[in-house]
C-alpha atoms as a PDB file:
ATOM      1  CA  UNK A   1     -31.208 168.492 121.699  1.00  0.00           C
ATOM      2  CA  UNK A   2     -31.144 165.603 119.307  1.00  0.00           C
ATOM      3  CA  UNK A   3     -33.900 163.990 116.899  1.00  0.00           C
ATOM      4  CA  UNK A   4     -35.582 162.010 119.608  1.00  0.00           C
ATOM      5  CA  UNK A   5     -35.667 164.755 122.291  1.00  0.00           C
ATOM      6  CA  UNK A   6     -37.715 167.423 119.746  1.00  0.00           C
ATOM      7  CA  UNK A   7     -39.947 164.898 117.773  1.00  0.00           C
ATOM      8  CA  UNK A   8     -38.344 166.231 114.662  1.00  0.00           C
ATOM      9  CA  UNK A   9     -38.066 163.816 111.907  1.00  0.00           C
ATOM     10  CA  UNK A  10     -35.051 164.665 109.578  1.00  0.00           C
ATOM     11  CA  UNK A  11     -36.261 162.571 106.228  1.00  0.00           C
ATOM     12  CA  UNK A  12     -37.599 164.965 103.144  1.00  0.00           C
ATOM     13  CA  UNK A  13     -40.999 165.336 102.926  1.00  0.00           C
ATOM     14  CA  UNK A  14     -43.415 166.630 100.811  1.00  0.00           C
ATOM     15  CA  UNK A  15     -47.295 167.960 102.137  1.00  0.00           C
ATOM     16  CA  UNK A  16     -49.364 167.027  99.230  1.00  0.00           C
ATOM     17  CA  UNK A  17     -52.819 170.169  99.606  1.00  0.00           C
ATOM     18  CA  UNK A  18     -55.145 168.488  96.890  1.00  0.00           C
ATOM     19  CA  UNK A  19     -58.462 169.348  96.303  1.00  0.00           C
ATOM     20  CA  UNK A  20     -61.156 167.028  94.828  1.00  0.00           C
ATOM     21  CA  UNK A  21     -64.773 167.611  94.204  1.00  0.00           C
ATOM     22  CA  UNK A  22     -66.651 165.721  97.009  1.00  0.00           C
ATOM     23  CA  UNK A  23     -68.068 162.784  94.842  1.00  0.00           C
ATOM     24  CA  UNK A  24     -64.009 161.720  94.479  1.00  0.00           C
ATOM     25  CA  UNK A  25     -63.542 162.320  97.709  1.00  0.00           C
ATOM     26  CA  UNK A  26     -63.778 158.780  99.460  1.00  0.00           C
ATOM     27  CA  UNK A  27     -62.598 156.892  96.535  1.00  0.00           C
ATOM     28  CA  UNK A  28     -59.391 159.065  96.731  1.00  0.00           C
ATOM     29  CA  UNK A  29     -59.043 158.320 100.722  1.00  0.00           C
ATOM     30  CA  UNK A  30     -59.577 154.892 100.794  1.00  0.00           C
ATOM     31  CA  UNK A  31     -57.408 154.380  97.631  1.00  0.00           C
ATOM     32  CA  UNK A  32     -54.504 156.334  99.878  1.00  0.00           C
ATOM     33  CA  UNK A  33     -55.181 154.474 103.288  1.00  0.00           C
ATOM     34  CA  UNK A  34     -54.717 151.314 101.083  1.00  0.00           C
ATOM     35  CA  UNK A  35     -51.745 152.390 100.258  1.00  0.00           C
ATOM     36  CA  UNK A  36     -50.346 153.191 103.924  1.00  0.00           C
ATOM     37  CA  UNK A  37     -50.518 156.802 102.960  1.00  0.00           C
ATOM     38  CA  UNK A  38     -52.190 159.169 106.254  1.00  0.00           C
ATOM     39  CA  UNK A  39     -54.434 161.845 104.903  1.00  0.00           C
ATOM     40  CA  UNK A  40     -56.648 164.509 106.475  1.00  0.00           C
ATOM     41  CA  UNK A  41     -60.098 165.492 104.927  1.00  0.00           C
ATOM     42  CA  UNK A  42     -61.258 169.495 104.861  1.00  0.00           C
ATOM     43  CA  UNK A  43     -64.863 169.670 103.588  1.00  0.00           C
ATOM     44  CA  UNK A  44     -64.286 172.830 101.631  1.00  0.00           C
ATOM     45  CA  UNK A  45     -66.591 174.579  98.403  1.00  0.00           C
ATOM     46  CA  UNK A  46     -65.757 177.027  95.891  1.00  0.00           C
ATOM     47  CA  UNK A  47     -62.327 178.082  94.729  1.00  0.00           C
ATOM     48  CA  UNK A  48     -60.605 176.300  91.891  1.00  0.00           C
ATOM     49  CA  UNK A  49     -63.453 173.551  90.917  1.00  0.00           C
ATOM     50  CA  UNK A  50     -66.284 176.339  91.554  1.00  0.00           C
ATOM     51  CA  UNK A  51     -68.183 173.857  93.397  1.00  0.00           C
ATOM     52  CA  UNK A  52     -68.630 171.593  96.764  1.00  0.00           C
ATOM     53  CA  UNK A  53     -64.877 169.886  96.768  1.00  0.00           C
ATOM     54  CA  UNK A  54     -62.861 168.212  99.679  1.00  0.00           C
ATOM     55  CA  UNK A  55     -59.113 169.383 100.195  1.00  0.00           C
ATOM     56  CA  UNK A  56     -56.943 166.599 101.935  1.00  0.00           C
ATOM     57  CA  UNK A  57     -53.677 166.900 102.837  1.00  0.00           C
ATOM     58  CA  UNK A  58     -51.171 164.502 102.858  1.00  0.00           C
ATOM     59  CA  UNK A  59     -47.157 163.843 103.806  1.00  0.00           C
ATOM     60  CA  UNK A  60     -45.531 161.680 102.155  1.00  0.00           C
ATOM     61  CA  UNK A  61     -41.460 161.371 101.235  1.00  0.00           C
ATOM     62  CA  UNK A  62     -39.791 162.425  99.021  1.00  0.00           C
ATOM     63  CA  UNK A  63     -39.868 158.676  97.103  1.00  0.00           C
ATOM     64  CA  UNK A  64     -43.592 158.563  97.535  1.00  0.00           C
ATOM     65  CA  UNK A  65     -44.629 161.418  95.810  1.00  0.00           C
ATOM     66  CA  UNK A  66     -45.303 160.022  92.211  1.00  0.00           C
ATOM     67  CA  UNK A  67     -47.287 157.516  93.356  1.00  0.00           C
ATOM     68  CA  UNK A  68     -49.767 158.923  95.647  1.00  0.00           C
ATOM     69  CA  UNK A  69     -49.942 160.945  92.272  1.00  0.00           C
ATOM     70  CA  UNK A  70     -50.791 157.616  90.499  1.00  0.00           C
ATOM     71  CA  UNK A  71     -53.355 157.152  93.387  1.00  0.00           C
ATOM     72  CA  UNK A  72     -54.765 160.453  93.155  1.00  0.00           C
ATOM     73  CA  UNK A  73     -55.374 160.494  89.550  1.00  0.00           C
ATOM     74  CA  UNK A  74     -56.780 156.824  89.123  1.00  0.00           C
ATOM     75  CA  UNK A  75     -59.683 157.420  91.888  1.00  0.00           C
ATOM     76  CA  UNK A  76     -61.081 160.328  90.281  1.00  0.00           C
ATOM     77  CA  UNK A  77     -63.692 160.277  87.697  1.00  0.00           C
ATOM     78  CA  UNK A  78     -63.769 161.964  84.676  1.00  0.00           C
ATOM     79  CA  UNK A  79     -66.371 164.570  84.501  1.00  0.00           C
ATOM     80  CA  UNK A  80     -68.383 166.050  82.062  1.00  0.00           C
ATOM     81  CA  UNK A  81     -67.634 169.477  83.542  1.00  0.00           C
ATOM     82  CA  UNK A  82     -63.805 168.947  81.726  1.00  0.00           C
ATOM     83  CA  UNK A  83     -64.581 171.266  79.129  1.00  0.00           C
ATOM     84  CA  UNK A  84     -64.028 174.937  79.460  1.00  0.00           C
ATOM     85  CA  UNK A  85     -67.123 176.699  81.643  1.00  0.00           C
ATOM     86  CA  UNK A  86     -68.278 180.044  80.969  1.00  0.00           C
ATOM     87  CA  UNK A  87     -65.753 182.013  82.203  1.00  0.00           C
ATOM     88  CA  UNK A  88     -62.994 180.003  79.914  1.00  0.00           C
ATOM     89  CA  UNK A  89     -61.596 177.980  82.982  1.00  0.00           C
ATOM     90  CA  UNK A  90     -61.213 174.300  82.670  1.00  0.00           C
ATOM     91  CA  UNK A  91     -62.481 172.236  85.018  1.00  0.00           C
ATOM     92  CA  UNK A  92     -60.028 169.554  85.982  1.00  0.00           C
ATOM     93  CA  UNK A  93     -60.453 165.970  87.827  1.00  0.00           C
ATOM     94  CA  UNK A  94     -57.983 167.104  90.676  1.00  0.00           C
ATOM     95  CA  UNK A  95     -55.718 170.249  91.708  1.00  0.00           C
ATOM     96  CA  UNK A  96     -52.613 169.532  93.786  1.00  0.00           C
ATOM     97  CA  UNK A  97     -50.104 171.605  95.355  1.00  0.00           C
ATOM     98  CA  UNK A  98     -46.577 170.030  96.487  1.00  0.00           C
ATOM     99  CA  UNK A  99     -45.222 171.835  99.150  1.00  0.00           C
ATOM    100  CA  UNK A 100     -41.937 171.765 101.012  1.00  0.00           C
ATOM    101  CA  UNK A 101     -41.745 170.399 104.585  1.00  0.00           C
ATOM    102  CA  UNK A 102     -38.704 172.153 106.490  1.00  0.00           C
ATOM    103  CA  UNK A 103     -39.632 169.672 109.486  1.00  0.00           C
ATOM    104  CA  UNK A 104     -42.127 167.375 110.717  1.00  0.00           C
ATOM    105  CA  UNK A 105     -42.836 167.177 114.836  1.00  0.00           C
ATOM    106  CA  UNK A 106     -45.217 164.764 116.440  1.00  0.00           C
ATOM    107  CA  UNK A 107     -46.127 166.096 119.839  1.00  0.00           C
END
């Protein structure tokens, strides 16, 4: 089986698992939709911002990485939750994870 046959695409990729709190939410999507960049919204709550958030994820290549970074990080806020909470933990404007894609099929 070739390429074509399997749906497998065979550039690098990167899944980008980033979760926003919900008011940064739409600015972040539209900002990456500009941009040509697909993205799935996940209403989600709790976890690492300890309060109503949004995950999206999104594939990009390799190449495209740093700047759906850019895009991330310009469309959220600053909040005046930034400073350490009770428990010591900082809250932060966005938390990303950049994970590996072995393959990519489109059924």
């Amino acid at each position: 089986m070739d390429e074509h046959s399997t749906g497998l695409e065979a550039r690098a990729m990167k899944l980008l698992l980033v979760i926003v709190q919900a008011d940064d939410a739409d600015g972040v999507i539209d900002a990456l939709l500009r941009n040509n960049h697909g993205v799935t919204r996940i209403n989600s709550s709790g976890g690492f911002l300890r309060q109503d958030n949004v995950t999206l994820l999104i594939g990009v290549e390799d190449s495209q990485v740093d700047e759906a970074l850019q895009l991330i990080t310009t469309s959220c806020r600053p909040h005046a939750e930034l400073e350490p909470n009770k428990a010591g933990l900082t809250m932060r404007r966005a938390l990303v994870f950049i994970l590996g894609v072995e393959s990519c099929v489109g059924i």
